[in-house]
N, C-alpha and C. Protein backbone atom coordinates (compact mmCIF):
# COMPACT_ATOMS: atom_id res chain seq x y z
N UNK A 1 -3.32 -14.45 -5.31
CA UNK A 1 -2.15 -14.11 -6.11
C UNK A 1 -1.57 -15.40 -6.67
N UNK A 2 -1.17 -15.32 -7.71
CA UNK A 2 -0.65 -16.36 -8.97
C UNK A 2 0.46 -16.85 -8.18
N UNK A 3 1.16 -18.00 -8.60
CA UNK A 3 2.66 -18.23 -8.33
C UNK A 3 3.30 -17.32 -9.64
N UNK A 4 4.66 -17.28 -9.80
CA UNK A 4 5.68 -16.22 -10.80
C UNK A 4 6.44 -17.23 -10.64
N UNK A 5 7.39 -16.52 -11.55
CA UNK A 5 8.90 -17.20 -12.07
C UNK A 5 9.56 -16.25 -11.19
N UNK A 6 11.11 -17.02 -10.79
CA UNK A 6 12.04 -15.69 -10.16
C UNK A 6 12.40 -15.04 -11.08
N UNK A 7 12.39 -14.63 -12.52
CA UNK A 7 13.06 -13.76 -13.33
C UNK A 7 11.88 -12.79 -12.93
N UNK A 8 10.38 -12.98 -13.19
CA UNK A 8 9.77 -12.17 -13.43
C UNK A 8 9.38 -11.07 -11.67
N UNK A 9 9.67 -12.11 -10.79
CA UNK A 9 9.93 -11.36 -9.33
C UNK A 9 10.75 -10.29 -9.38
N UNK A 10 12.03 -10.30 -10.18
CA UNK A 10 13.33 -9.72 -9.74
C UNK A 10 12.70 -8.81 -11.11
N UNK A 11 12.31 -8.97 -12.11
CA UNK A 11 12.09 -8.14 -12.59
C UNK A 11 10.89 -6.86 -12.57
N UNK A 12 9.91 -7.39 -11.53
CA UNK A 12 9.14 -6.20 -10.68
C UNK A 12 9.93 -5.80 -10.17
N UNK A 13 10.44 -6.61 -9.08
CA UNK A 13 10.66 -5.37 -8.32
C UNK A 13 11.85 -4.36 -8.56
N UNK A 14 13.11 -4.54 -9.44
CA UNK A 14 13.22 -3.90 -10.01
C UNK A 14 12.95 -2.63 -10.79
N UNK A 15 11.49 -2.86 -11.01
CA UNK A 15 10.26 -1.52 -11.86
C UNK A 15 10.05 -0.58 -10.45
N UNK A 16 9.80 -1.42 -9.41
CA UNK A 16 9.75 -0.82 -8.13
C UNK A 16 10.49 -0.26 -7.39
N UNK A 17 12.14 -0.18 -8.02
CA UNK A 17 13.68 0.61 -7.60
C UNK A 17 13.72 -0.21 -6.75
N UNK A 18 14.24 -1.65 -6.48
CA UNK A 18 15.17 -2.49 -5.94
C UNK A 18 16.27 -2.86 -6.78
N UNK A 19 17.70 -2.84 -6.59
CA UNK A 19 18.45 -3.36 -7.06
C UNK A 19 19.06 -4.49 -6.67
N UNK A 20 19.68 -5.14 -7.31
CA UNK A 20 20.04 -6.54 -7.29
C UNK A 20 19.68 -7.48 -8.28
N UNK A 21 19.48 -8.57 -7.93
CA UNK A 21 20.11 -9.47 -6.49
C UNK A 21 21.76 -9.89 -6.44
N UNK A 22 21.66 -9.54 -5.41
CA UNK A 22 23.20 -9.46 -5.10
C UNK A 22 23.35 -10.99 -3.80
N UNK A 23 24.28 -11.32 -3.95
CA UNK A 23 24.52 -12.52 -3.70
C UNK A 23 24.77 -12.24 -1.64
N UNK A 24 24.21 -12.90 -0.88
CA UNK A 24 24.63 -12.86 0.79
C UNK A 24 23.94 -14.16 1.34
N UNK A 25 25.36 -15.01 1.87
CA UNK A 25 24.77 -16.06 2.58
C UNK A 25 24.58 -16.81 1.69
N UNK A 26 22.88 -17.57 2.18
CA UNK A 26 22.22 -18.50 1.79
C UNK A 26 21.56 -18.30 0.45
N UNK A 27 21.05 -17.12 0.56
CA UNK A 27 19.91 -16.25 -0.05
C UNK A 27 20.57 -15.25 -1.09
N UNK A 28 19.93 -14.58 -1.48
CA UNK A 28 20.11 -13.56 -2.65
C UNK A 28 19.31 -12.43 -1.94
N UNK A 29 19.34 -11.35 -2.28
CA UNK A 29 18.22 -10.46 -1.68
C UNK A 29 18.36 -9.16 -2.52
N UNK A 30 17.47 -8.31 -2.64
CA UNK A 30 17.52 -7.09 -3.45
C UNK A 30 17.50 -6.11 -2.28
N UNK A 31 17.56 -4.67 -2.55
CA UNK A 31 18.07 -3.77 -1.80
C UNK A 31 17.40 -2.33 -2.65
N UNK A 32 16.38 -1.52 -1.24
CA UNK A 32 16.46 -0.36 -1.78
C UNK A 32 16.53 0.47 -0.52
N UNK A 33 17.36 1.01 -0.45
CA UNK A 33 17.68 1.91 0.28
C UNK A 33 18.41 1.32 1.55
N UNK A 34 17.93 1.46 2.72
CA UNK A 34 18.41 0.22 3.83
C UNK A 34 17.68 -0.92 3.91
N UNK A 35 16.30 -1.14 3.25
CA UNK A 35 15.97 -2.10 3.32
C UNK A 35 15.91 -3.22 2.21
N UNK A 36 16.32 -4.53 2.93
CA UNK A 36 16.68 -5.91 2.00
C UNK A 36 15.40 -6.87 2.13
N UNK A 37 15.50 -7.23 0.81
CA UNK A 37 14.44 -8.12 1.06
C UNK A 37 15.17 -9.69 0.47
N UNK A 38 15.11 -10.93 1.00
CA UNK A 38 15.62 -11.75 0.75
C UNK A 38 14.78 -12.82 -0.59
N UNK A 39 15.25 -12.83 -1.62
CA UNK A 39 14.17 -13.99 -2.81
C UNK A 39 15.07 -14.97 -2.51
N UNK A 40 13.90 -16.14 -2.83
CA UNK A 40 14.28 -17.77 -3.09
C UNK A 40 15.51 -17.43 -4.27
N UNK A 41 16.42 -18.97 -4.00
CA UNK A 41 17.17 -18.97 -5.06
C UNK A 41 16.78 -20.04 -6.43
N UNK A 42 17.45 -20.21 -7.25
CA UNK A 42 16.48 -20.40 -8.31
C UNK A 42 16.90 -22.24 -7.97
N UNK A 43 15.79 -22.77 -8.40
CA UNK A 43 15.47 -24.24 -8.66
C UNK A 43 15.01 -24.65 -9.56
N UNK A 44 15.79 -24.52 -10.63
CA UNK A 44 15.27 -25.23 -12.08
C UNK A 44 14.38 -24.00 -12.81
N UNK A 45 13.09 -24.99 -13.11
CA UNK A 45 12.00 -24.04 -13.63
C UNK A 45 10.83 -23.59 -12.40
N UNK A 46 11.16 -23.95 -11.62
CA UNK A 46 10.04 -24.09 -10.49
C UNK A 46 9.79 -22.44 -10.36
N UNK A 47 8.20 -22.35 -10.13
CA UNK A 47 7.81 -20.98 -9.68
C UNK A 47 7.73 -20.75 -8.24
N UNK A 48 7.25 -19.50 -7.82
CA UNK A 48 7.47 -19.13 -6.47
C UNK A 48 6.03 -19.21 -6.20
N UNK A 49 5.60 -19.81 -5.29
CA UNK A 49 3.95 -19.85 -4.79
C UNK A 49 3.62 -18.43 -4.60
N UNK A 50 1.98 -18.28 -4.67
CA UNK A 50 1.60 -16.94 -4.35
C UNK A 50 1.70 -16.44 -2.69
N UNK A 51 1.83 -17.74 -1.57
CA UNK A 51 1.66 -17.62 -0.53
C UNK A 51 3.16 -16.35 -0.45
N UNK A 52 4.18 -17.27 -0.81
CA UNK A 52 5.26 -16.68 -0.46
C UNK A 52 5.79 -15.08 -1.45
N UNK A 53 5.39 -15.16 -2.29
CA UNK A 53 5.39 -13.65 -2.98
C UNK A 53 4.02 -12.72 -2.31
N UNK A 54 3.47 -13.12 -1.66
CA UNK A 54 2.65 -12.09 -0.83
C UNK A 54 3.25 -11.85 0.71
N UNK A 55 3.93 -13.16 0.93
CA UNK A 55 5.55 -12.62 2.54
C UNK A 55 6.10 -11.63 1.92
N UNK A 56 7.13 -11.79 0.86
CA UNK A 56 7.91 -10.77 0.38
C UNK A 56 7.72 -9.46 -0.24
N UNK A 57 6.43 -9.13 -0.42
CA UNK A 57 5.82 -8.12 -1.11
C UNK A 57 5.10 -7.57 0.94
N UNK A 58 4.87 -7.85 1.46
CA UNK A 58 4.60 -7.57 2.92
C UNK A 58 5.68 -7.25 3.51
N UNK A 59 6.71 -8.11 3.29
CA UNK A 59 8.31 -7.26 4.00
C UNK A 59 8.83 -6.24 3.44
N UNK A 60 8.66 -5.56 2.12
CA UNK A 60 9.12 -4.91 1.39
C UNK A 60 7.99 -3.95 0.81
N UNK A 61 7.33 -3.80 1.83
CA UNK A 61 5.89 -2.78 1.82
C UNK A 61 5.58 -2.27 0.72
N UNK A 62 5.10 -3.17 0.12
CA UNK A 62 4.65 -2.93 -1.37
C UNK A 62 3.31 -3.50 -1.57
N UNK A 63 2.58 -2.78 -1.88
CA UNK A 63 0.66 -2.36 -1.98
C UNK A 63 0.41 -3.66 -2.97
N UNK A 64 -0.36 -4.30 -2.95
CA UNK A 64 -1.01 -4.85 -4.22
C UNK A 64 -0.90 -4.27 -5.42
N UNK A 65 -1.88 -3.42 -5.29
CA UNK A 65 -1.64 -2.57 -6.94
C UNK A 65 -0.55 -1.68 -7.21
N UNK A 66 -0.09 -1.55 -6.55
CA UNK A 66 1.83 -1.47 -6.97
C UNK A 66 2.33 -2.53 -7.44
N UNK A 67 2.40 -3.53 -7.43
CA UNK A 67 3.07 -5.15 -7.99
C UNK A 67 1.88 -4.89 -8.57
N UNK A 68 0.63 -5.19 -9.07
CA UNK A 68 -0.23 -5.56 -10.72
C UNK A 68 0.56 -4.56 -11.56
N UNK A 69 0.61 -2.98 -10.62
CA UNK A 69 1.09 -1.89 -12.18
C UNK A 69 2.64 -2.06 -12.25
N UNK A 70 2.81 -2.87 -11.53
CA UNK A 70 4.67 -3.05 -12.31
C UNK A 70 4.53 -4.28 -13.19
């Protein structure tokens, strides 16, 4: 899996009915239903490695080809 931009993170999962990101703490995190998932906050232009968008796509039980078709 590629690294992404955080716009284009927040904007899957979004396609995927998370809303947010809403601001808590340290972190930012989106929200669907009871469960939160926490994204990096933004640093410039820097992208998000693929290591770590495959953590957050694992905490937020979301299939592979669910994230390609969003």
């Amino acid at each position: 899996m590629d690294s992404i931009s955080r716009r284009e993170l927040i904007r899957r999962l979004r396609k995927l009915g998370f809303a947010g990101p809403v601001s808590g703490g340290r972190h930012n995190f989106m929200q669907k239903g009871v469960l939160k998932i926490r994204i990096p906050n933004p640093h410039g232009s820097s992208a998000i490695s693929g290591p770590l968008v495959r953590e957050i796509l694992r905490q937020a039980g979301i299939e592979r080809s669910q994230w390609e078709n969003a």
